[in-house]
N, C-alpha and C. Protein backbone atom coordinates (compact mmCIF):
# COMPACT_ATOMS: atom_id res chain seq x y z
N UNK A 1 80.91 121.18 66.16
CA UNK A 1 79.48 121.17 66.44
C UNK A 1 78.71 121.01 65.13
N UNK A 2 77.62 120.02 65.40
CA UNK A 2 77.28 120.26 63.84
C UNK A 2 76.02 121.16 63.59
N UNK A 3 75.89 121.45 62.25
CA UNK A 3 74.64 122.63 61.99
C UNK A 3 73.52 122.06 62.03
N UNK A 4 72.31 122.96 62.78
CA UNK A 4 71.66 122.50 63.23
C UNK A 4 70.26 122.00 61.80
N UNK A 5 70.63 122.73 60.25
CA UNK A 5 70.22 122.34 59.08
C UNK A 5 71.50 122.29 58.49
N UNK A 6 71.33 121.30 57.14
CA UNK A 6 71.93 121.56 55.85
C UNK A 6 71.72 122.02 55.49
N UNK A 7 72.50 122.46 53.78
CA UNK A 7 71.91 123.23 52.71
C UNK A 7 70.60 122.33 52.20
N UNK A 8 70.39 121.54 52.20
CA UNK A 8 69.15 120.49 51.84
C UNK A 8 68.23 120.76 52.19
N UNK A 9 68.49 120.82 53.39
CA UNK A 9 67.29 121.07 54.72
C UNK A 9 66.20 122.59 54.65
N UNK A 10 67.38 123.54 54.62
CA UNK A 10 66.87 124.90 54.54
C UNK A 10 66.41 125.17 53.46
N UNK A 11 66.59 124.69 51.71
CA UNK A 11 66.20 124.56 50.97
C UNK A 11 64.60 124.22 51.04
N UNK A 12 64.66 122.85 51.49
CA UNK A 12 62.92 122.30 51.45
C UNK A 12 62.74 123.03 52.32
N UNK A 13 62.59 123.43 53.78
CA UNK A 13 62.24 123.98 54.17
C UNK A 13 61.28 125.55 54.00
N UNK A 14 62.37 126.32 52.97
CA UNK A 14 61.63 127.28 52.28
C UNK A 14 60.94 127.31 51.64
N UNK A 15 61.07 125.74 50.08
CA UNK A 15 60.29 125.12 49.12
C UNK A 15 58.80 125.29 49.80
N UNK A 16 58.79 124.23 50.82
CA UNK A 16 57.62 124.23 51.72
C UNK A 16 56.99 125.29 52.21
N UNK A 17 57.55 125.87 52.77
CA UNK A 17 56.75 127.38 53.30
C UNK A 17 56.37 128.09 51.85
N UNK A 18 56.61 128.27 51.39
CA UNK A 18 56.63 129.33 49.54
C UNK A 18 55.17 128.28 49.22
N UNK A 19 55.27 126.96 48.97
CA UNK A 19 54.45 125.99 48.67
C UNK A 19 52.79 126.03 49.34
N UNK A 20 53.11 126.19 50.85
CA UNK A 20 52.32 125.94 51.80
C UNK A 20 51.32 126.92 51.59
N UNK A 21 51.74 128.70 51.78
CA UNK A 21 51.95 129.77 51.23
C UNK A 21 50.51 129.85 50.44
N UNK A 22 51.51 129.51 49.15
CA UNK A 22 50.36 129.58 47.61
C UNK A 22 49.03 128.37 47.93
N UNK A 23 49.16 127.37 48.43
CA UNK A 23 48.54 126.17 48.30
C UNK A 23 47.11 126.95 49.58
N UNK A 24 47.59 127.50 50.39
CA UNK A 24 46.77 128.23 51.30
C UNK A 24 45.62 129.18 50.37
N UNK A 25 46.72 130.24 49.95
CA UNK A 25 46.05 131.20 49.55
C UNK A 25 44.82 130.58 47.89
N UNK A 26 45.44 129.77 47.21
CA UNK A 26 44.30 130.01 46.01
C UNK A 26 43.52 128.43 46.55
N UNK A 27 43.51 127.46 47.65
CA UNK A 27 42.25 127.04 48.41
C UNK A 27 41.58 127.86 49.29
N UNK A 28 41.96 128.99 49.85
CA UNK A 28 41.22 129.80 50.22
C UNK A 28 40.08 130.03 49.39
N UNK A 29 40.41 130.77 48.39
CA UNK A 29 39.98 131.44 46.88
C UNK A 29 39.04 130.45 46.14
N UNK A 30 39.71 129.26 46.12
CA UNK A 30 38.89 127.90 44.75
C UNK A 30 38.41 127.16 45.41
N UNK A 31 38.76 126.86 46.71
CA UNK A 31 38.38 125.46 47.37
C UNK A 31 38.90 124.33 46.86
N UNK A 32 40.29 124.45 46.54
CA UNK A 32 41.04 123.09 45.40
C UNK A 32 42.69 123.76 45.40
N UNK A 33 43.32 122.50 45.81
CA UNK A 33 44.57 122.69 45.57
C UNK A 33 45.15 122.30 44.38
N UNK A 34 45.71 122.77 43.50
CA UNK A 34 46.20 122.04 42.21
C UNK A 34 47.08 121.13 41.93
N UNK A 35 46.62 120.22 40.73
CA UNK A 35 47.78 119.14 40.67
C UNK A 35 49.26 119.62 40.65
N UNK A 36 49.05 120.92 39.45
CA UNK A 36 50.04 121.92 39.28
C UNK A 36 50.96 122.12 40.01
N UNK A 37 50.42 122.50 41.35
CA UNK A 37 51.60 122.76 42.80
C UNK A 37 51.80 121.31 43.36
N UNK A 38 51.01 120.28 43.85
CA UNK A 38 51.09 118.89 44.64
C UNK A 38 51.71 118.33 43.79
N UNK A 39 51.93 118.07 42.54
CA UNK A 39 52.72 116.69 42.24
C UNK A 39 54.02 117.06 41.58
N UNK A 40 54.79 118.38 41.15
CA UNK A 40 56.01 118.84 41.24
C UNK A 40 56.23 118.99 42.64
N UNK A 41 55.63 119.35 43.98
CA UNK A 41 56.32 119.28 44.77
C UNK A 41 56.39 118.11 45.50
N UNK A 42 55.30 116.92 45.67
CA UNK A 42 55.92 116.00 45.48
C UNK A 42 57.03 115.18 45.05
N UNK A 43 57.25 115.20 43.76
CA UNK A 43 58.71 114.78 42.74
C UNK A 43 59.83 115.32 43.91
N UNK A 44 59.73 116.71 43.78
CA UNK A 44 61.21 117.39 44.57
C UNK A 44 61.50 116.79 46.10
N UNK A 45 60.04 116.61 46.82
CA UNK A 45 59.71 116.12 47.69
C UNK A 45 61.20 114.91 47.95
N UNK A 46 60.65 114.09 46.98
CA UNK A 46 61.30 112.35 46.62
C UNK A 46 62.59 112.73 46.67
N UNK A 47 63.32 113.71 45.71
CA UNK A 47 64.63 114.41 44.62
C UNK A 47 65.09 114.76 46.00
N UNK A 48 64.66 115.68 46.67
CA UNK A 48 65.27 115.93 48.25
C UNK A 48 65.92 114.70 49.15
N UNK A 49 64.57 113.96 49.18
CA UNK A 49 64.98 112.82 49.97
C UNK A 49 66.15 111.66 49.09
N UNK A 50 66.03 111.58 48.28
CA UNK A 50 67.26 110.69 47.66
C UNK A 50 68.88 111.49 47.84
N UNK A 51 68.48 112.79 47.86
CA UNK A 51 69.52 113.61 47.82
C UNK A 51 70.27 113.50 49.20
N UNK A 52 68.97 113.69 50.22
CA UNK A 52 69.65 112.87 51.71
C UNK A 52 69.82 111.93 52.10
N UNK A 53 69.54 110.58 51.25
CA UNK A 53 70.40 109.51 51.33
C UNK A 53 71.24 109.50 50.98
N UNK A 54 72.09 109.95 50.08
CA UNK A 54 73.41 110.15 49.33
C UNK A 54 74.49 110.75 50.86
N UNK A 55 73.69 111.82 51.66
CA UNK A 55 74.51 112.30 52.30
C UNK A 55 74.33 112.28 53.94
N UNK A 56 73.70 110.61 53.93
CA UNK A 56 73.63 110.48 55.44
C UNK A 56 72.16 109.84 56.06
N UNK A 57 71.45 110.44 55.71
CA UNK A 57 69.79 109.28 55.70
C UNK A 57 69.45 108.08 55.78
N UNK A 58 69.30 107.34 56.55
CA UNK A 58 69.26 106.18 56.74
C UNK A 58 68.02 105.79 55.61
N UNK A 59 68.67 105.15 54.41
CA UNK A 59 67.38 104.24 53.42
C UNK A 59 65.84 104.06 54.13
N UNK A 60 66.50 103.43 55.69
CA UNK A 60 65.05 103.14 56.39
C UNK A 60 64.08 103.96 56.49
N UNK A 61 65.23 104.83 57.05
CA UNK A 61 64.05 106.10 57.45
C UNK A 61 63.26 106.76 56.63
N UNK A 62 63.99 107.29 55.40
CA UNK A 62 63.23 107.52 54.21
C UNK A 62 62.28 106.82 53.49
N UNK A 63 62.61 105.80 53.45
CA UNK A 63 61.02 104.78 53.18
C UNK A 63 59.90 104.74 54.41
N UNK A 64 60.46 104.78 55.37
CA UNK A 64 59.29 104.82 56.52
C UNK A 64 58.74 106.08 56.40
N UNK A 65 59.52 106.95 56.74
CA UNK A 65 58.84 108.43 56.12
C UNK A 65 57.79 108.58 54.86
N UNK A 66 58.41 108.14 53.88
CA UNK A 66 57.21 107.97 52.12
C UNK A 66 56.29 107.01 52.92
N UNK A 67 56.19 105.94 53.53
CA UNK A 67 55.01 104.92 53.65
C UNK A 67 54.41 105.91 54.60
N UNK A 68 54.72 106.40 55.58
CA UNK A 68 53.81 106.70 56.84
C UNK A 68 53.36 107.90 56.35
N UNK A 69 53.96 109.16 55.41
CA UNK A 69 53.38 110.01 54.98
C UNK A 69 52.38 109.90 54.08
N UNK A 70 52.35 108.75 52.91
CA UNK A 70 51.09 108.06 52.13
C UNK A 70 50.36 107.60 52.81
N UNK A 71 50.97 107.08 53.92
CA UNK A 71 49.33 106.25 54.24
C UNK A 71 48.41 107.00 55.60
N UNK A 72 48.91 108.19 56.17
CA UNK A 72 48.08 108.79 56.89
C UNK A 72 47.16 109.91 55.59
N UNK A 73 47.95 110.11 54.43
CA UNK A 73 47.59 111.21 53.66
C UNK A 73 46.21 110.35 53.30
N UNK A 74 46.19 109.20 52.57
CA UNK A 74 45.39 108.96 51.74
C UNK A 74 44.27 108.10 52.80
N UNK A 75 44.44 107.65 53.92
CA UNK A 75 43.34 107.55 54.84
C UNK A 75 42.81 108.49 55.27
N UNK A 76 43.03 109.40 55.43
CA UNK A 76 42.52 110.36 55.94
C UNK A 76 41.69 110.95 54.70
N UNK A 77 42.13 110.91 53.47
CA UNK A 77 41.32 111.23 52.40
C UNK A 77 40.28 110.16 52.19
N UNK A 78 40.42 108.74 52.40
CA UNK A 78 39.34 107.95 51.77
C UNK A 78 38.33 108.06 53.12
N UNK A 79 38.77 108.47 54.44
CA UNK A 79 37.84 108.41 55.46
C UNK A 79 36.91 109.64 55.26
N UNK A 80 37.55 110.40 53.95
CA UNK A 80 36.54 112.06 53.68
C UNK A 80 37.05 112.93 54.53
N UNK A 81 38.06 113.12 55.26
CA UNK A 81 38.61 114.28 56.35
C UNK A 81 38.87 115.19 55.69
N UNK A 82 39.71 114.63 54.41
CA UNK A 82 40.01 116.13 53.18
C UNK A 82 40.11 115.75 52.40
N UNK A 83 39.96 116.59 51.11
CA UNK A 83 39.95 116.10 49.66
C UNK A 83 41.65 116.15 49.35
N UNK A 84 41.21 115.61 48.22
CA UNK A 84 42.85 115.15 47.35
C UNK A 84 43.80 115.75 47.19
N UNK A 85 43.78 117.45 46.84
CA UNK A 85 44.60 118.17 46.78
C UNK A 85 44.91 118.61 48.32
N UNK A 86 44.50 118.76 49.39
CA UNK A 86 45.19 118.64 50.78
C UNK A 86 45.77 117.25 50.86
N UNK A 87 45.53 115.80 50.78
CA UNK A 87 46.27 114.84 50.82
C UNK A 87 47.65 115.30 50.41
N UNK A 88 47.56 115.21 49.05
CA UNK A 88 48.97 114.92 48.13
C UNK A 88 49.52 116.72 48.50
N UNK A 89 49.27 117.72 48.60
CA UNK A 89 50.48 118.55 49.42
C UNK A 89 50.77 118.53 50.47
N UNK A 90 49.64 117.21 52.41
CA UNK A 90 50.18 116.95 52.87
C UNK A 90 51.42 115.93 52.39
N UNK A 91 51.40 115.20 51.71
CA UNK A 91 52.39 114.20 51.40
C UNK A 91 53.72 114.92 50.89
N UNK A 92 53.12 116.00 50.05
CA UNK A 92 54.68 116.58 49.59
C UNK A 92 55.37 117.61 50.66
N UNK A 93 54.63 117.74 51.62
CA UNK A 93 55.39 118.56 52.73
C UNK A 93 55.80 117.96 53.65
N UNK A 94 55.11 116.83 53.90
CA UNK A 94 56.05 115.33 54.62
C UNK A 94 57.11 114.90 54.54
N UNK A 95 57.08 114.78 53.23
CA UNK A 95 58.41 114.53 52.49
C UNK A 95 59.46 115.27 52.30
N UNK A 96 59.62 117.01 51.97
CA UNK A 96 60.07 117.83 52.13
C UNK A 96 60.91 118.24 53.33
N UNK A 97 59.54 118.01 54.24
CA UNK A 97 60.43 118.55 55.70
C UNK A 97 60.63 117.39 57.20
N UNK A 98 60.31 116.30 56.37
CA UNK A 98 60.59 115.45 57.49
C UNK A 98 61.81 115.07 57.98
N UNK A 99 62.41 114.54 56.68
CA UNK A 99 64.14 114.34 56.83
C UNK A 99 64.83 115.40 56.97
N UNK A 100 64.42 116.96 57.54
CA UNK A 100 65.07 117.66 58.80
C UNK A 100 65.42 117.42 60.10
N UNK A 101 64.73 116.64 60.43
CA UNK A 101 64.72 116.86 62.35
C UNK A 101 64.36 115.38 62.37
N UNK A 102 64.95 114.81 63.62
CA UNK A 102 64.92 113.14 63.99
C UNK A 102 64.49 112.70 63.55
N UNK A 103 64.33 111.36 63.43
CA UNK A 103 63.20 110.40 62.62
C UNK A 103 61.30 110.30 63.16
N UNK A 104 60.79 111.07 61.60
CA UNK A 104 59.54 110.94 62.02
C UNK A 104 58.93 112.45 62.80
N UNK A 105 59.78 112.56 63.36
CA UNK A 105 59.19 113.75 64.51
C UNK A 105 58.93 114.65 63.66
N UNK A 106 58.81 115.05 62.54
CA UNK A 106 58.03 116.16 61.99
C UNK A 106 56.60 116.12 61.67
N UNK A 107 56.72 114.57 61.61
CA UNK A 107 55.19 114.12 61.08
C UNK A 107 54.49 114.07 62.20
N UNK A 108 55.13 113.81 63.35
CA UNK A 108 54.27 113.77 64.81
C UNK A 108 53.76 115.32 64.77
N UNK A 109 54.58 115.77 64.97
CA UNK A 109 54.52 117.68 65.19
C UNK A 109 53.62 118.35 64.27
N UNK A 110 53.95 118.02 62.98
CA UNK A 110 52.74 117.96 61.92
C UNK A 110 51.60 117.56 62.39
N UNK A 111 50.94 117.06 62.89
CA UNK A 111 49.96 116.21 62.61
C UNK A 111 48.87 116.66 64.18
N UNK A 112 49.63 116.96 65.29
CA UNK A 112 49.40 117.46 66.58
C UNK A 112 49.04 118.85 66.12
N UNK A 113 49.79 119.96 64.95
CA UNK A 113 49.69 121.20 65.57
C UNK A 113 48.36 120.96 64.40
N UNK A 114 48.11 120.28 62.96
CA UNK A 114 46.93 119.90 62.32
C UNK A 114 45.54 119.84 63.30
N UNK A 115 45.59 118.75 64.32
CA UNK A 115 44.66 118.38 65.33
C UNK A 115 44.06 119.77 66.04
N UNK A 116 45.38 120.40 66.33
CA UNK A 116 44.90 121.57 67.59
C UNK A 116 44.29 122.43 66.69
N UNK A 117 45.28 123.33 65.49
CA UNK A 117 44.31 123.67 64.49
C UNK A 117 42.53 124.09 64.23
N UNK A 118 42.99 122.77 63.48
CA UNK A 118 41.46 122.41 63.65
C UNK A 118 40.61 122.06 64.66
N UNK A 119 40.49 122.07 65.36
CA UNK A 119 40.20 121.90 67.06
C UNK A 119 39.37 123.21 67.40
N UNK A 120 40.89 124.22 67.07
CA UNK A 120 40.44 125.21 67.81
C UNK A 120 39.29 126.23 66.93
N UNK A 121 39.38 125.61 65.32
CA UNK A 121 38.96 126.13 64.56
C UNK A 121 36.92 125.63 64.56
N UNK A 122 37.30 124.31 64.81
CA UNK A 122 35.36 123.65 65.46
C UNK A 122 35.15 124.36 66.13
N UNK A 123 35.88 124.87 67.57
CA UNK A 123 35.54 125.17 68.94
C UNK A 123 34.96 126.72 68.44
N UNK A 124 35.88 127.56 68.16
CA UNK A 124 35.30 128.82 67.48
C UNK A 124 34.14 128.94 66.60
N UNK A 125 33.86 128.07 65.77
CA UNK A 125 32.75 128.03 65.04
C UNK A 125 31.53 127.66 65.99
N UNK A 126 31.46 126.69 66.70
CA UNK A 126 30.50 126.03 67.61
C UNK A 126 30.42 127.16 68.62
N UNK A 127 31.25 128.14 69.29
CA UNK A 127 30.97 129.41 70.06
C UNK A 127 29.93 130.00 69.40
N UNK A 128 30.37 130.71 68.08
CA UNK A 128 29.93 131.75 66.98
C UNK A 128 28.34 131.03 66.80
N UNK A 129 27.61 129.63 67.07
CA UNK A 129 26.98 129.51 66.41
C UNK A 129 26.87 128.56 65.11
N UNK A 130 27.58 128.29 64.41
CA UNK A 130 27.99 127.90 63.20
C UNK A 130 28.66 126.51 62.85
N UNK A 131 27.58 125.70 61.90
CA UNK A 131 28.15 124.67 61.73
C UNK A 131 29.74 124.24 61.12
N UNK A 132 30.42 123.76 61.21
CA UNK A 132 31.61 123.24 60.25
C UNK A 132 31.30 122.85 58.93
N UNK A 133 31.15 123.67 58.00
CA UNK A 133 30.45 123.53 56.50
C UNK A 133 31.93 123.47 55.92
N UNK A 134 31.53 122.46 55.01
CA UNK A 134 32.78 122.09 54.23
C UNK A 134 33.66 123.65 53.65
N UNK A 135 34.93 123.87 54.38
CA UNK A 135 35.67 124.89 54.17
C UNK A 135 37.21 124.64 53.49
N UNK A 136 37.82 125.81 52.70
CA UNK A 136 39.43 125.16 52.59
C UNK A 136 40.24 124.89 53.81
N UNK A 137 40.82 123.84 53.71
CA UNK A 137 41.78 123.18 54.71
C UNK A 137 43.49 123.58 54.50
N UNK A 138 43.84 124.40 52.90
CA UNK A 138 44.88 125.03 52.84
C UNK A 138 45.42 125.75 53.70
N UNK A 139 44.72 126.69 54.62
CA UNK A 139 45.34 127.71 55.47
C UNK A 139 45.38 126.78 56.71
N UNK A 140 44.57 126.12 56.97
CA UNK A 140 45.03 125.05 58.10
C UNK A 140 46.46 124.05 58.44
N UNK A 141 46.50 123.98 57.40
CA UNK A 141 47.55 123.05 56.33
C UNK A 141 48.81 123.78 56.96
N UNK A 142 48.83 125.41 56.48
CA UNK A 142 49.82 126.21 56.31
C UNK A 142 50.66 126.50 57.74
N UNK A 143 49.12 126.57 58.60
CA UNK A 143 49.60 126.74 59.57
C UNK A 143 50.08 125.66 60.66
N UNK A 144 49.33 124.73 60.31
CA UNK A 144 50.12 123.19 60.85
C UNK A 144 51.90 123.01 60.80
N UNK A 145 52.01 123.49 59.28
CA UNK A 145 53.29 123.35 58.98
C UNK A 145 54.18 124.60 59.66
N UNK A 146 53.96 125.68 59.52
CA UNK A 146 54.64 126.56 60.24
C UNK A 146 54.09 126.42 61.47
N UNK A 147 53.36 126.20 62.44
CA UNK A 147 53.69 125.69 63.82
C UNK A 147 54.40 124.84 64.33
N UNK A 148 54.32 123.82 63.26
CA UNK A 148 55.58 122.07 63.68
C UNK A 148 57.03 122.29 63.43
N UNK A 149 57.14 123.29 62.38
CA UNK A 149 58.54 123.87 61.71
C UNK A 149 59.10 124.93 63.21
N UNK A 150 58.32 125.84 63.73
CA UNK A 150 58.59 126.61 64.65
C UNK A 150 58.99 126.11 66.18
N UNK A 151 57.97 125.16 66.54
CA UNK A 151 58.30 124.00 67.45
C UNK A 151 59.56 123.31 67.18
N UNK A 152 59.85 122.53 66.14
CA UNK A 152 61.05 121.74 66.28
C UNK A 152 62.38 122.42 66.10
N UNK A 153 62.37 123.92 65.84
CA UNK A 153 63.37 123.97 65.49
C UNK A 153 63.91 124.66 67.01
N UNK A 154 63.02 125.00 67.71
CA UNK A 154 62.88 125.85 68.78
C UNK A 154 63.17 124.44 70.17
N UNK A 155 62.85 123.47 69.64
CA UNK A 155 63.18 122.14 70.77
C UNK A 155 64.30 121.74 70.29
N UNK A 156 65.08 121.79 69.02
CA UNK A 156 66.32 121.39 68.20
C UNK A 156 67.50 122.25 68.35
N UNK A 157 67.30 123.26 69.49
CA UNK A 157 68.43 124.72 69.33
C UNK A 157 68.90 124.13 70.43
């Protein structure tokens, strides 16, 4: 039977959560994610994924993964949805935890529990009264990722 992660897998996996984590907590705090955290975990991001081509990853997939994770990150930034430092640590958590679970399907799952998220986060504000004033998107972020991580692994058992 095979395991349902690698050592690879569970690795980024944690990277990411630890990542997600900090990247939450000091945009909470600053309103800015740092290059500091996004573009080392990016790199490892890449270092992961080459690491799972070596041991089974289809080349394809991994490039489709880097293109489709850049190019929803940085549209979504030039359309103004979020600033730069949510782009590039969505991108490095794309990358991180996509080449876990089937092709792509993390980024779907990602991106759905992002939507509801924030969804539910307008809907509450618009109850309360209260406009959607530019807020950190880190804890949103965080929790996108640990909802899509919790989902797939829970549809993957």
């Amino acid at each position: 039977m095979k395991p349902l992660y690698t050592s690879i897998d569970i690795i980024s996996l944690v990277v990411a959560g630890a990542a997600a984590t900090i990247a939450a907590m000091i945009d909470q705090r600053t309103l800015r994610i740092p290059n500091l955290l996004t573009i080392p975990l990016a790199l490892l991001g890449l270092l992961f994924m080459a690491a799972r081509c070596l041991f089974g990853l289809s080349l394809y997939v991994a490039g489709l993964t880097c293109l489709i994770s850049y190019s929803l990150a940085y549209g979504f930034w030039r359309l103004e949805l979020w600033g730069g430092g949510d782009a590039k640590l969505i991108i490095a958590l794309l990358l991180l935890i996509s080449p876990a679970y089937p092709a792509l399907m993390y980024v779907s799952a990602f991106l759905m529990s992002l939507s509801l998220i924030l969804f539910m986060k307008h809907a509450a504000l618009r109850l309360a009264g209260r406009s959607m004033s530019p807020s950190a998107m880190g804890p949103s972020i965080f929790l996108a990722c640990l909802l899509s991580i919790v989902a797939l692994t829970v549809v993957s058992s």
